[in-house]
C-alpha atoms as a PDB file:
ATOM      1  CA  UNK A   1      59.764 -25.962  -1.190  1.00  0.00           C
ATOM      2  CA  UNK A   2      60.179 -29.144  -3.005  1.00  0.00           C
ATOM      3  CA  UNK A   3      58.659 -30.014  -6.504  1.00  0.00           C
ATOM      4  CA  UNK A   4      58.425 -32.750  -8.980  1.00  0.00           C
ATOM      5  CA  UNK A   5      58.997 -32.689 -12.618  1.00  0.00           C
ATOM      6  CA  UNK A   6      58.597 -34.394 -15.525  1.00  0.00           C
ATOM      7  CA  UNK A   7      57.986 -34.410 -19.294  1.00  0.00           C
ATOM      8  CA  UNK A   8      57.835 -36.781 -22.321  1.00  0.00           C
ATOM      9  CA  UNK A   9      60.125 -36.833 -25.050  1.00  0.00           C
ATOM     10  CA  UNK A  10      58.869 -33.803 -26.864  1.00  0.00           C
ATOM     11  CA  UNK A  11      59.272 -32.027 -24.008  1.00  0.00           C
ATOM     12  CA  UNK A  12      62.671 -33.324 -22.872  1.00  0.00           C
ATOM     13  CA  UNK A  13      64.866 -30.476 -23.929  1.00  0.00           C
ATOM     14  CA  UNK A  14      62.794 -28.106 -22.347  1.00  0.00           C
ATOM     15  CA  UNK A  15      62.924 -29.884 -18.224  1.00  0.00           C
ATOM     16  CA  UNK A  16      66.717 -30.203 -18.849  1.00  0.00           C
ATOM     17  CA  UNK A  17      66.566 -25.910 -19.707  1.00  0.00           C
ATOM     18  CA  UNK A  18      63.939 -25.710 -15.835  1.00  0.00           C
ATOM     19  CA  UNK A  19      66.209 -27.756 -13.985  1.00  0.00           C
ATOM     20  CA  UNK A  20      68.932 -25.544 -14.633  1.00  0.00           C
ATOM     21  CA  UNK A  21      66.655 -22.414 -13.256  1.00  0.00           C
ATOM     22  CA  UNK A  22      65.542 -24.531 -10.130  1.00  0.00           C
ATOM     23  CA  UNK A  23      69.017 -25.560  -9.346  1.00  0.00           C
ATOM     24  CA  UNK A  24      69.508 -21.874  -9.624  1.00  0.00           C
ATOM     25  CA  UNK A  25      66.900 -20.773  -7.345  1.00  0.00           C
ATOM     26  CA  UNK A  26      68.210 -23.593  -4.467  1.00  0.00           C
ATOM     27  CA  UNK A  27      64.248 -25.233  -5.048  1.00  0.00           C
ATOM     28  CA  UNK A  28      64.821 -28.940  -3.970  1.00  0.00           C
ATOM     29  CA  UNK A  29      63.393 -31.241  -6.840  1.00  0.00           C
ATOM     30  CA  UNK A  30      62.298 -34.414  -8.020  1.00  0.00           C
ATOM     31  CA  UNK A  31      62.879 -35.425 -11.773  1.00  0.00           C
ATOM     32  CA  UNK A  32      60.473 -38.390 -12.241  1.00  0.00           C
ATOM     33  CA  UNK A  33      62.054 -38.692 -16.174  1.00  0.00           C
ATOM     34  CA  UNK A  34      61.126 -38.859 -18.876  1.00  0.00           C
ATOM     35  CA  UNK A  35      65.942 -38.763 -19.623  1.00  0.00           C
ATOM     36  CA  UNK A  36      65.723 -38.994 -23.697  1.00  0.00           C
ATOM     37  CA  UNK A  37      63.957 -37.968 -26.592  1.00  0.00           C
ATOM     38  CA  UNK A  38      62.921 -41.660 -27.589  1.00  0.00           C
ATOM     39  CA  UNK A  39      59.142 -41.191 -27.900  1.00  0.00           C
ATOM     40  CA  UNK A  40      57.133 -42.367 -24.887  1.00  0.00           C
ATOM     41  CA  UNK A  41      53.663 -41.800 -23.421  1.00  0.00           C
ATOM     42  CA  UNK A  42      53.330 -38.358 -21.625  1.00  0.00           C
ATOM     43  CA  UNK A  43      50.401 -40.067 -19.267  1.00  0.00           C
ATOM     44  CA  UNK A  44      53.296 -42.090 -17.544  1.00  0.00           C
ATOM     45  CA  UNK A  45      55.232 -38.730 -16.777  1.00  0.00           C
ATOM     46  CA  UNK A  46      52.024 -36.493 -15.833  1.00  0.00           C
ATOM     47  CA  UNK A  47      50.666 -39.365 -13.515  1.00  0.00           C
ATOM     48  CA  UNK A  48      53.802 -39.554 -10.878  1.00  0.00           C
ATOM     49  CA  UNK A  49      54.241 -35.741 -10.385  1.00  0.00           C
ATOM     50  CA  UNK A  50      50.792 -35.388  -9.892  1.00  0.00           C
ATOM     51  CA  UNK A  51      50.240 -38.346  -7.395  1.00  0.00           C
ATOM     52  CA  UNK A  52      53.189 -36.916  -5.437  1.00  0.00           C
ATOM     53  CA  UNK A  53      51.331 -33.534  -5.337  1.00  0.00           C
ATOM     54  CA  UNK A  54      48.387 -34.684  -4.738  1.00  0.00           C
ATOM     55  CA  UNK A  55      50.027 -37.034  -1.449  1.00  0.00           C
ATOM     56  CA  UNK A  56      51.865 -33.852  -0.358  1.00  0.00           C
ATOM     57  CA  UNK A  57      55.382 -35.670  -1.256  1.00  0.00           C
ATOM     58  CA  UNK A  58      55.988 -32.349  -2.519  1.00  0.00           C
ATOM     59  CA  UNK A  59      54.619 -28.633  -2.550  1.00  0.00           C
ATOM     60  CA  UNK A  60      54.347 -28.328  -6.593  1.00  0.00           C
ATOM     61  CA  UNK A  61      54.711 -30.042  -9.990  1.00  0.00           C
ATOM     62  CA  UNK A  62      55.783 -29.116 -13.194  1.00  0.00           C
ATOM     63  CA  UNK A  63      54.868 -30.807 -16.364  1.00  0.00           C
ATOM     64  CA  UNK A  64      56.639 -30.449 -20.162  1.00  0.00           C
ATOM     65  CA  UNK A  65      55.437 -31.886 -23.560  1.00  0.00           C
ATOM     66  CA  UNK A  66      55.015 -30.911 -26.343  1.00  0.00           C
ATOM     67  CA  UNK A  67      52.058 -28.281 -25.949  1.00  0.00           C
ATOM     68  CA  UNK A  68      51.121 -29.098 -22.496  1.00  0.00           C
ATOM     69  CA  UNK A  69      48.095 -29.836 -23.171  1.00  0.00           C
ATOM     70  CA  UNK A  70      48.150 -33.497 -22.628  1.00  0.00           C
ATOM     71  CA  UNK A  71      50.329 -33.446 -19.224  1.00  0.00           C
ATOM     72  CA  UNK A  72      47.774 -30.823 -18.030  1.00  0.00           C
ATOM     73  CA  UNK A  73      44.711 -33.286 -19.057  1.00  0.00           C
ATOM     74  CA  UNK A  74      46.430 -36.037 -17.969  1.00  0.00           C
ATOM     75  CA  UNK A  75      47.927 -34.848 -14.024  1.00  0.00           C
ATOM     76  CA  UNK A  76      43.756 -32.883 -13.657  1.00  0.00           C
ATOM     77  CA  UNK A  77      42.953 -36.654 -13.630  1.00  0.00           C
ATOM     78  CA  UNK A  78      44.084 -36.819  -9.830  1.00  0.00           C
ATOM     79  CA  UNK A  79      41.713 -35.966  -6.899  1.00  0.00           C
ATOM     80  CA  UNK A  80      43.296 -32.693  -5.490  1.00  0.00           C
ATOM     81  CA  UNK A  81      45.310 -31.310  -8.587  1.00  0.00           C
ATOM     82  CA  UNK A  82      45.422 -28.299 -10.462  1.00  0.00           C
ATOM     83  CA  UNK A  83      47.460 -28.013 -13.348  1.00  0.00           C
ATOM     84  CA  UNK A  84      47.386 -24.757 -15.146  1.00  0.00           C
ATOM     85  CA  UNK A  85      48.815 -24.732 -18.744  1.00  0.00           C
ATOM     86  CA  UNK A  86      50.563 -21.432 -19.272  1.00  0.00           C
ATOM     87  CA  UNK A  87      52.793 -19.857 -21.962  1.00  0.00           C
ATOM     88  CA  UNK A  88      52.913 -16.462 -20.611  1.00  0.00           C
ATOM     89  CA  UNK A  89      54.239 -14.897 -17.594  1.00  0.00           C
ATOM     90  CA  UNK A  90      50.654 -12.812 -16.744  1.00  0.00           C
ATOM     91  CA  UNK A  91      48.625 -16.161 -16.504  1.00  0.00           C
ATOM     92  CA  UNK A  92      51.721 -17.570 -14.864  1.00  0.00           C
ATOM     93  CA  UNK A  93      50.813 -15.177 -11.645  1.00  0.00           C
ATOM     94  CA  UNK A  94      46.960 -15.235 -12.429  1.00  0.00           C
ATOM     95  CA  UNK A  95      46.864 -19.039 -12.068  1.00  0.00           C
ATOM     96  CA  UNK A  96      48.846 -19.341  -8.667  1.00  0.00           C
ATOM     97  CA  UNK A  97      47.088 -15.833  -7.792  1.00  0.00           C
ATOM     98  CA  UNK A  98      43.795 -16.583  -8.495  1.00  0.00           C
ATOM     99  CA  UNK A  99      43.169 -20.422  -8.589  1.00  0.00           C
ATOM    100  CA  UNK A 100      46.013 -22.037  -6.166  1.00  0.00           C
ATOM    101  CA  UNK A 101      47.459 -24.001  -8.987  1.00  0.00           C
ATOM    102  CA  UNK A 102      50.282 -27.085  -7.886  1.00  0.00           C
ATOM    103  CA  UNK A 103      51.167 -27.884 -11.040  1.00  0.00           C
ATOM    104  CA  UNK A 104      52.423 -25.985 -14.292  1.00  0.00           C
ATOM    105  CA  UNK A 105      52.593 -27.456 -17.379  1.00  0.00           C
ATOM    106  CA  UNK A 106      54.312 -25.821 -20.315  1.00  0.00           C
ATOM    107  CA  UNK A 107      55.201 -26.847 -23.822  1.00  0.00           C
ATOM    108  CA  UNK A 108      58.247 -27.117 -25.710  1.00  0.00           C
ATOM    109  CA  UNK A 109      57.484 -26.860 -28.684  1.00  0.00           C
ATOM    110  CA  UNK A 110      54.952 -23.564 -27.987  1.00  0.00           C
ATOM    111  CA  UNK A 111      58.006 -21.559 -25.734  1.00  0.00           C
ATOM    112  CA  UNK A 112      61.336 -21.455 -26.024  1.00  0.00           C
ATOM    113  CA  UNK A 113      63.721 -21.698 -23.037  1.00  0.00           C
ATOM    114  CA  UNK A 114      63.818 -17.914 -22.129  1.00  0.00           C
ATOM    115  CA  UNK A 115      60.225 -17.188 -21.488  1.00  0.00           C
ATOM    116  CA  UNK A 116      59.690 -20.883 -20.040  1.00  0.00           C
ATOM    117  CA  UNK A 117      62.660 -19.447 -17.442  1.00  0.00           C
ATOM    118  CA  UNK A 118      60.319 -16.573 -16.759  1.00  0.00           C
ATOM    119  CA  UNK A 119      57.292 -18.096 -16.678  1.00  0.00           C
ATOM    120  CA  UNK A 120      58.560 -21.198 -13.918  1.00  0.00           C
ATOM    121  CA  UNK A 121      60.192 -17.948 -11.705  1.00  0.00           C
ATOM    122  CA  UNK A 122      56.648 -16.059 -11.669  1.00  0.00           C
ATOM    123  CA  UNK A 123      55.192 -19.111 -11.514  1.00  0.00           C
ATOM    124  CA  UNK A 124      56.869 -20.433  -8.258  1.00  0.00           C
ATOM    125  CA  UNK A 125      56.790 -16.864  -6.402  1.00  0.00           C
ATOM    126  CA  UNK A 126      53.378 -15.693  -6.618  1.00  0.00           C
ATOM    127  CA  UNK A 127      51.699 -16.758  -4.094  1.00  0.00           C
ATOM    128  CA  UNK A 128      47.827 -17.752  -3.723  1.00  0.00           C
ATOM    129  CA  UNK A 129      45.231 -14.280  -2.647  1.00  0.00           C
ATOM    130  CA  UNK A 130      42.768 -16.288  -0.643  1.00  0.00           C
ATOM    131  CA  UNK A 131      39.861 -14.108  -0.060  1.00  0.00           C
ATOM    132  CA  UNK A 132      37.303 -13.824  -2.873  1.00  0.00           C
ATOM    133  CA  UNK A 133      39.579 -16.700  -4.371  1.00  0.00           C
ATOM    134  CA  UNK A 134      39.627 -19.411  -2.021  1.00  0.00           C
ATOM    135  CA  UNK A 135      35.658 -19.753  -2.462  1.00  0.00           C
ATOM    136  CA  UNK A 136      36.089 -20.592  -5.694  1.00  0.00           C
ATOM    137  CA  UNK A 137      38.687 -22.533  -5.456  1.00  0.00           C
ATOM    138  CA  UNK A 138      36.605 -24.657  -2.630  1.00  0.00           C
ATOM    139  CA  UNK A 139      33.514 -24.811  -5.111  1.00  0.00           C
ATOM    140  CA  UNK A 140      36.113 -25.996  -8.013  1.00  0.00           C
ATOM    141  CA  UNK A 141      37.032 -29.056  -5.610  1.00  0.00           C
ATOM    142  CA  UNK A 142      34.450 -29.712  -4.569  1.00  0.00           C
ATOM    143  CA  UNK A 143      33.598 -31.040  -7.871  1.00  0.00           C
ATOM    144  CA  UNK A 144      35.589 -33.779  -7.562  1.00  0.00           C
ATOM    145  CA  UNK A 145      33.247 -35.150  -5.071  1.00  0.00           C
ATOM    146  CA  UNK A 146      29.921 -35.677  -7.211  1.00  0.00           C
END
């Protein structure tokens, strides 16, 4: 498995805390930046991961700002992504479970390091159900073709 990751300044402190845990798990990655906490523009972080998902560079993303919220809006943007913002461990499994996600996005300043830890190891070995699933999953898609 290989992933990308990235995050904007406010959510900086937190990628430095998941690259520790996927160095730990031996999960090949990508850091795509942002490398400070000088504020920049979390649309130029959420847009590379998710292109390289999308391309099949790699098998996942991760994402890190602030809440989330605007790395999730920002990488569902790209045909063939689905970013799941999660601060628990439960909707952690549901999302990969239940709706195939290939990104997470988090947010620093909603979790602290510990349960981020827990919720990027559920996260990353839970896999997809298929069955009643995958429909919906197809019929979610296939919105992006209207």
């Amino acid at each position: 498995m290989k992933l990308a990751i990235g995050s904007d300044h406010a959510g900086y402190r937190l990628k430095v805390e998941i690259v520790k845990v996927l160095e730990e798990m031996n999960i090949e990655f990508e850091d795509v930046g942002c490398h400070c906490t000088d504020s920049v523009d979390y649309p130029d972080y959420a847009l590379p991961v998710a292109e390289k998902v999308a391309a099949g560079e790699v098998d996942k993303g991760i994402l890190i700002c602030g809440t989330g919220i605007g790395m999730s809006i920002s990488a569902n943007k790209i045909k063939g992504i689905r970013c799941a913002l999660v601060h628990d461990v439960f909707t952690a499994k549901a999302t990969r479970a239940h709706n195939d996600s290939n990104i997470l996005a988090m947010g620093e300043r909603i979790i602290g390091p510990g349960l981020a830890a827990e919720i990027v190891k559920a996260w990353l070995e839970t896999d997809f159900e298929g069955g009643r699933h995958e429909k919906r999953v197809d019929k979610m898609m296939a919105i992006e073709e209207k």
